[in-house]
Protein backbone atom coordinates (compact mmCIF):
# COMPACT_ATOMS: atom_id res chain seq x y z
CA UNK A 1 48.25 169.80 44.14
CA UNK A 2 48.62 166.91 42.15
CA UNK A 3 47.18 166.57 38.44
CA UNK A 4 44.63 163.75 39.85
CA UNK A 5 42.86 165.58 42.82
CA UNK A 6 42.85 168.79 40.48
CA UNK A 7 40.81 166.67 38.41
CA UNK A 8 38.70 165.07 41.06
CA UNK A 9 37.93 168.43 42.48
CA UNK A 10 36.83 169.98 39.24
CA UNK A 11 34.67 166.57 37.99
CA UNK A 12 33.15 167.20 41.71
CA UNK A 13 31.93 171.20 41.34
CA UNK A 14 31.80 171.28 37.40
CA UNK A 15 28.33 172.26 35.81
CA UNK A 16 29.22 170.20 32.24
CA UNK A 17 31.70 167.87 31.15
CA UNK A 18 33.67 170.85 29.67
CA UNK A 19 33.52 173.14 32.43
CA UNK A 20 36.22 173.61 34.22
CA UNK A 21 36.48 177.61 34.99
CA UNK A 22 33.14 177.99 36.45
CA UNK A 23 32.98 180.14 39.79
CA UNK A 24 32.20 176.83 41.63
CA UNK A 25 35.12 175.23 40.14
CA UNK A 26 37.81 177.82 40.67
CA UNK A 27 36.36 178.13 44.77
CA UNK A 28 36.36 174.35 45.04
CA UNK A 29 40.48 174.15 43.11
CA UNK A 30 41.39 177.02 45.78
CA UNK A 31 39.48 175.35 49.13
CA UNK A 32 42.08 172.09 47.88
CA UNK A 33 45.29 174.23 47.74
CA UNK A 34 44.07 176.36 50.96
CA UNK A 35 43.43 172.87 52.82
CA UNK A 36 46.81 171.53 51.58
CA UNK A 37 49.15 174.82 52.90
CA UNK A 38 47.39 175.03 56.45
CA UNK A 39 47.88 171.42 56.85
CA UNK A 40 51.40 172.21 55.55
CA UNK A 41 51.95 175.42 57.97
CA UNK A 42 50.95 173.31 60.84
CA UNK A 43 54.29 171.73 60.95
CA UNK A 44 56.15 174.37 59.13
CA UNK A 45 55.48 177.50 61.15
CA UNK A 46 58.30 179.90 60.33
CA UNK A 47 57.63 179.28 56.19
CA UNK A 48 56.82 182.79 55.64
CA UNK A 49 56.60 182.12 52.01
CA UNK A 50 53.52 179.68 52.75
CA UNK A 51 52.11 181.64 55.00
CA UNK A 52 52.20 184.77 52.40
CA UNK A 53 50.70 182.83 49.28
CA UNK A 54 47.94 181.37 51.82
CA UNK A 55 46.90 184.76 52.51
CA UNK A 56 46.64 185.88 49.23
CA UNK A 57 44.69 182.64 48.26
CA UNK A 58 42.30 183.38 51.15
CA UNK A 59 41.87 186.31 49.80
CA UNK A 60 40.88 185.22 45.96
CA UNK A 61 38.37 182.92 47.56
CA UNK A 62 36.83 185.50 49.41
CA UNK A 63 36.56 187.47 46.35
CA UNK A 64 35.37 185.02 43.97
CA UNK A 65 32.33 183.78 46.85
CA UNK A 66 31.48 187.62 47.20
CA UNK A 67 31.15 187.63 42.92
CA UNK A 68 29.34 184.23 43.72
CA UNK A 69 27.04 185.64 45.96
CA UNK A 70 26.67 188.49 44.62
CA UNK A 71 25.82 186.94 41.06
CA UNK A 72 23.85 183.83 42.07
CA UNK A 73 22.85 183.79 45.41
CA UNK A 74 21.35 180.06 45.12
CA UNK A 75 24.42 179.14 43.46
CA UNK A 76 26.50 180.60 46.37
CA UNK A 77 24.52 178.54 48.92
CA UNK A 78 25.37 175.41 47.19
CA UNK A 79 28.53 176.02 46.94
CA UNK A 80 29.19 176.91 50.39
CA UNK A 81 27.26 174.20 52.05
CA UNK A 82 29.54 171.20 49.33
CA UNK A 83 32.20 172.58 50.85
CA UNK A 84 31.34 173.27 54.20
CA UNK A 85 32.76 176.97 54.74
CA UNK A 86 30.39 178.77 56.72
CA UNK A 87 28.16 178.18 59.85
């Protein structure tokens, strides 16, 4: 991810104009990079390096929602529905 969408993403999910390690910020950075590997592992199937740092990233998400959620519940509902992750 380049310097310019990192910074797009985070003026996007940031709660003040310093903010930029928020739990909405750090999901939002992550959903970017997740997009950008499965888009990548579409035509790179066998990159088992991808594949494992995907995984792991899935994974951080997951946590930081269930701290989200678990923290702020209205929070995590906002969050989820910007970036359109569950049903």
């Amino acid at each position: 991810m380049d310097k310019e969408t990192k910074q797009k993403v985070i003026s996007q999910f940031q709660r003040n104009e310093r903010d930029t390690g928020s739990t909405e910020v750090q999901v939002a950075i992550l959903t970017a990079r997740i997009e950008q590997l499965t888009s990548h592992m579409t035509s790179n199937r066998q990159d088992a390096h991808t594949k494992h740092r995907l995984l792991s990233l899935v994974g951080q998400r997951r946590r930081l929602l269930a701290y989200a959620k678990k923290d702020n519940p209205e929070r995590y509902q906002e969050i989820i529905s910007k970036l359109g992750l569950r049903k």
